[in-house]
N, C-alpha and C. Protein backbone atom coordinates (compact mmCIF):
# COMPACT_ATOMS: atom_id res chain seq x y z
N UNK A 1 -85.35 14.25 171.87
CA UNK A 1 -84.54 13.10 172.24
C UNK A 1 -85.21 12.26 173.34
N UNK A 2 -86.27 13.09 173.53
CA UNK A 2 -87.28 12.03 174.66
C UNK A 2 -87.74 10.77 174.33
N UNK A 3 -88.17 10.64 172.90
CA UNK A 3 -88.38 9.12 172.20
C UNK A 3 -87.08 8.16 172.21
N UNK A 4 -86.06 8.95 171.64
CA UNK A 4 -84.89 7.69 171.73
C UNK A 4 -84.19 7.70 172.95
N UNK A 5 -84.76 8.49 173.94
CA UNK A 5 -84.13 7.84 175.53
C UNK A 5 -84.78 6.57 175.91
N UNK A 6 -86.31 7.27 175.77
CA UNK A 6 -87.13 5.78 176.14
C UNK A 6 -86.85 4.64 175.23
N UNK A 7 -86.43 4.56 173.86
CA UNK A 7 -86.00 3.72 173.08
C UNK A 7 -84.93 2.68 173.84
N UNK A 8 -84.09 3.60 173.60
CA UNK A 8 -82.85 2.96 174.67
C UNK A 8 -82.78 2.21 175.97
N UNK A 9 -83.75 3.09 177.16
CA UNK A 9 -84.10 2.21 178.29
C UNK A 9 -84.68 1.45 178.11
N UNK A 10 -86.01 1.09 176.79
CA UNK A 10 -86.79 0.02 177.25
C UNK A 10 -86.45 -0.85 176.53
N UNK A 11 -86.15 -0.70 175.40
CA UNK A 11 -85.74 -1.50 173.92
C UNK A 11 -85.04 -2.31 173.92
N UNK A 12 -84.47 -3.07 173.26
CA UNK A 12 -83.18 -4.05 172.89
C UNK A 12 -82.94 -4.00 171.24
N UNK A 13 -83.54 -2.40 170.95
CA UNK A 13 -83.02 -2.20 169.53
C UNK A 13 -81.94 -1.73 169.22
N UNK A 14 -81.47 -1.95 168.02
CA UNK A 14 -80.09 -1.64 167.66
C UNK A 14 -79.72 -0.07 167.53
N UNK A 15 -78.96 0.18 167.73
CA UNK A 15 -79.13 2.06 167.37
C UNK A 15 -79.81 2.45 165.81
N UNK A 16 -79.22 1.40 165.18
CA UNK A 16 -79.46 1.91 163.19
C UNK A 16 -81.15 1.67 163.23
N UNK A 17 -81.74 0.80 164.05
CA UNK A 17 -83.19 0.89 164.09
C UNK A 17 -83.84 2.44 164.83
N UNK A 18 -83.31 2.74 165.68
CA UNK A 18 -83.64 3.85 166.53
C UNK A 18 -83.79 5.08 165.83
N UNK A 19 -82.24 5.06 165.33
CA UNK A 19 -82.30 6.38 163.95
C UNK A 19 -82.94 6.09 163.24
N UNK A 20 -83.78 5.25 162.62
CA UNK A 20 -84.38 5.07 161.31
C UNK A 20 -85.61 5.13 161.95
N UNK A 21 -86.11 4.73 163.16
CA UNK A 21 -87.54 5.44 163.66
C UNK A 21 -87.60 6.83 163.64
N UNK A 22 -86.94 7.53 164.21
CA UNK A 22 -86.80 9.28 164.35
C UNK A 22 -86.46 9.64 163.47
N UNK A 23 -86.00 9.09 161.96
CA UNK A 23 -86.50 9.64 160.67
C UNK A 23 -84.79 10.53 160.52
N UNK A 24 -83.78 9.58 161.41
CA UNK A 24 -82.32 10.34 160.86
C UNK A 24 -81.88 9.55 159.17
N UNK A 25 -81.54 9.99 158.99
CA UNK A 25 -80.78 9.14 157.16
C UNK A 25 -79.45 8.38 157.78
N UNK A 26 -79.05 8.55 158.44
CA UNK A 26 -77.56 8.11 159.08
C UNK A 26 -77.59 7.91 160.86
N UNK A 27 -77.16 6.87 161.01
CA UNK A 27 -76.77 6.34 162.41
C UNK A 27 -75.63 7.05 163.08
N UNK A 28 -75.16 7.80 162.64
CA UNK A 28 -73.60 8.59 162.71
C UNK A 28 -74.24 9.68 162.84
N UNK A 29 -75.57 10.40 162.31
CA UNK A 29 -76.10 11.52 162.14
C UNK A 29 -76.83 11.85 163.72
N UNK A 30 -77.63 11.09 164.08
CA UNK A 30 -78.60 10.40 165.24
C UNK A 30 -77.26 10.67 166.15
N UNK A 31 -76.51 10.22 166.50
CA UNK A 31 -75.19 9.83 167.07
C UNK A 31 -74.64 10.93 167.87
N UNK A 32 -74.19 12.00 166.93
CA UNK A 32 -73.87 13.44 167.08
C UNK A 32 -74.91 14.25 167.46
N UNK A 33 -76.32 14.31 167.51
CA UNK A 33 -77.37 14.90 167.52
C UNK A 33 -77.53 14.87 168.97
N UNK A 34 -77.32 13.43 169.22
CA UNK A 34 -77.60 13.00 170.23
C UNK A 34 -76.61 13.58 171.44
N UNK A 35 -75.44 13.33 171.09
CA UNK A 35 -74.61 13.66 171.86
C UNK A 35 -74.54 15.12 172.39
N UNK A 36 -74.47 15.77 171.08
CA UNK A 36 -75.04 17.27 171.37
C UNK A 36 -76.07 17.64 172.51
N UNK A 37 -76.80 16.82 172.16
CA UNK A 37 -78.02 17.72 173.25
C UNK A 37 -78.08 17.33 175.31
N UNK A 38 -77.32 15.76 174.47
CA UNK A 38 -77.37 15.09 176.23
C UNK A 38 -76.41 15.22 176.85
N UNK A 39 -74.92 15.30 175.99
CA UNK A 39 -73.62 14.85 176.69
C UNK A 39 -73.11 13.66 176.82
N UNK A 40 -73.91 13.02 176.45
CA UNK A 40 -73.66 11.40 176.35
C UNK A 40 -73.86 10.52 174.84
N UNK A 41 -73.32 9.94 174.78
CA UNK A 41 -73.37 8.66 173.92
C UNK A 41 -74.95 8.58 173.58
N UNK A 42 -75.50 7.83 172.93
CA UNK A 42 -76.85 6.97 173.04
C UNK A 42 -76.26 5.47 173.18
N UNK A 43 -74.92 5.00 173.05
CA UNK A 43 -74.24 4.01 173.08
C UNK A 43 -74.36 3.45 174.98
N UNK A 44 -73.54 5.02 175.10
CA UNK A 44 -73.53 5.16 176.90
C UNK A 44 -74.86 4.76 177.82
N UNK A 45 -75.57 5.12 177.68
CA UNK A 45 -76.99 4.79 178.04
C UNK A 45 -77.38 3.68 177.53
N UNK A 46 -77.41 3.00 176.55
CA UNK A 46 -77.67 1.47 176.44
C UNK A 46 -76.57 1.03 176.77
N UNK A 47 -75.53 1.03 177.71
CA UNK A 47 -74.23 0.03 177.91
C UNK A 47 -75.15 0.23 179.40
N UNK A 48 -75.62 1.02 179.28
CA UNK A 48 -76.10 0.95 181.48
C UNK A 48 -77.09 -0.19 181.89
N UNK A 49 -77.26 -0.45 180.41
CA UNK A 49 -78.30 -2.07 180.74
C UNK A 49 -79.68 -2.08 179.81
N UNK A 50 -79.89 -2.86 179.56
CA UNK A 50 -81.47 -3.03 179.20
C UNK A 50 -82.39 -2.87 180.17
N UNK A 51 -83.58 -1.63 179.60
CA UNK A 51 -84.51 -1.09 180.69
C UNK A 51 -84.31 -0.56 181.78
N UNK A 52 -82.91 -0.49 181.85
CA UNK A 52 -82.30 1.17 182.82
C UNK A 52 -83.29 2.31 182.82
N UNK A 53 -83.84 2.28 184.06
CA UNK A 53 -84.56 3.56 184.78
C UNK A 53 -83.97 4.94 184.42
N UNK A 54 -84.53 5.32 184.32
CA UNK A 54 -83.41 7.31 183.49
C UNK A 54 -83.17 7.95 185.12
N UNK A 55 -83.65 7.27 186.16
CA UNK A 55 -83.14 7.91 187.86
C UNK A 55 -81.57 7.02 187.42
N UNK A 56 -81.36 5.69 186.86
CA UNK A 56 -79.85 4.93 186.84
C UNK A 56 -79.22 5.41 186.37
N UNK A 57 -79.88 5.91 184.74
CA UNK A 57 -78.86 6.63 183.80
C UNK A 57 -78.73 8.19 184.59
N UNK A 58 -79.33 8.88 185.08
CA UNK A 58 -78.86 10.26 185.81
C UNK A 58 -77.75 9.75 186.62
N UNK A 59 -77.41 8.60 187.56
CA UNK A 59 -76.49 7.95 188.02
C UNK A 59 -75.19 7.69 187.73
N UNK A 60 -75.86 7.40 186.55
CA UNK A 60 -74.59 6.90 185.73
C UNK A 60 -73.94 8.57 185.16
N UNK A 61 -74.46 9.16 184.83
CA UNK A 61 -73.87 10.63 184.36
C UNK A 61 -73.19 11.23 185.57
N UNK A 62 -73.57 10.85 186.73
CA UNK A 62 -72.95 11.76 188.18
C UNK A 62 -71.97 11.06 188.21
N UNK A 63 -71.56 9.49 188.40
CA UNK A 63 -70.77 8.31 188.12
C UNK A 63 -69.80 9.33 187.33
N UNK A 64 -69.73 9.34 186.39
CA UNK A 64 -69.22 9.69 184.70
C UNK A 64 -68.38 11.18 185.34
N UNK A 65 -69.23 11.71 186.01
CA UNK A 65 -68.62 13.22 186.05
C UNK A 65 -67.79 13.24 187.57
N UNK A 66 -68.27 12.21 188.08
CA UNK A 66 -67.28 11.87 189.17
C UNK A 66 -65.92 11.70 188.89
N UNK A 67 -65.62 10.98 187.82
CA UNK A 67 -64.57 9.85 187.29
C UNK A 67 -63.38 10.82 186.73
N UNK A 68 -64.14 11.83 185.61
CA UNK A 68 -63.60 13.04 185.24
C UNK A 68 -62.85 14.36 185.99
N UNK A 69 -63.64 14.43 186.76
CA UNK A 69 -63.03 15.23 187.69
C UNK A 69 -61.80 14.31 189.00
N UNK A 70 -62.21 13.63 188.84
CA UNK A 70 -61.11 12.47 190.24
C UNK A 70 -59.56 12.42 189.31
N UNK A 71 -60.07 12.23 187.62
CA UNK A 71 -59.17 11.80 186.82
C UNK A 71 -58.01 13.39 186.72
N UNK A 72 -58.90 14.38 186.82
CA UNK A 72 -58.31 15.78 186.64
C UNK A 72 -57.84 16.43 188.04
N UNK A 73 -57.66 15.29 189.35
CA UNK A 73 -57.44 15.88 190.34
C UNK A 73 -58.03 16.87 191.57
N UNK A 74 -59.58 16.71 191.01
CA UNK A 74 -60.33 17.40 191.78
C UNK A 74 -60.74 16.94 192.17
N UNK A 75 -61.03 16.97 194.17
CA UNK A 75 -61.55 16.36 194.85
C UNK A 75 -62.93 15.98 195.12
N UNK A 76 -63.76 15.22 195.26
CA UNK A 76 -65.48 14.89 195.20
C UNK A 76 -65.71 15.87 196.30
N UNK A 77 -65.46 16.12 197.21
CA UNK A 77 -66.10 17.37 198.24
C UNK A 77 -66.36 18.27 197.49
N UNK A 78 -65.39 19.20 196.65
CA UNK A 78 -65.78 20.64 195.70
C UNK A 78 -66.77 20.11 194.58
N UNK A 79 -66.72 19.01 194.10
CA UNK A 79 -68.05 18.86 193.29
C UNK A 79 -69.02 19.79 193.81
């Protein structure tokens, strides 16, 4: 998933191009694969911007897990 991270940060390609470089048959397939391994979207990571640094997108995941836990009542100190 190291190719379609850098895809994502540097690119302004569409996801259905991305999967069809890494040789998925389905954009939905790529999708789940993806999600599986990172925890995230590949959607999520291109919404963080075009050519987002992967130090922003790690940001954005602490962001993300901040939000979750605040949302579930747990305070950011016990993080």
């Amino acid at each position: 998933m190291d190719i379609a991270k850098q895809l994502l940060e540097e690119t302004a390609l569409p996801l259905n191009d991305i999967a069809a470089k890494l040789q998925y048959a389905h954009t939905s397939a790529f999708i789940r694969a993806f999600r599986k391994l990172e925890g995230v979207t590949p959607g999520s990571i291109d919404s963080c911007g075009e050519g987002t640094s992967y130090l922003h997108y790690a940001d954005f995941l602490l962001r993300s897990k901040a939000t979750k836990n605040s949302s579930k009542g747990i305070p950011s100190s016990i993080e």
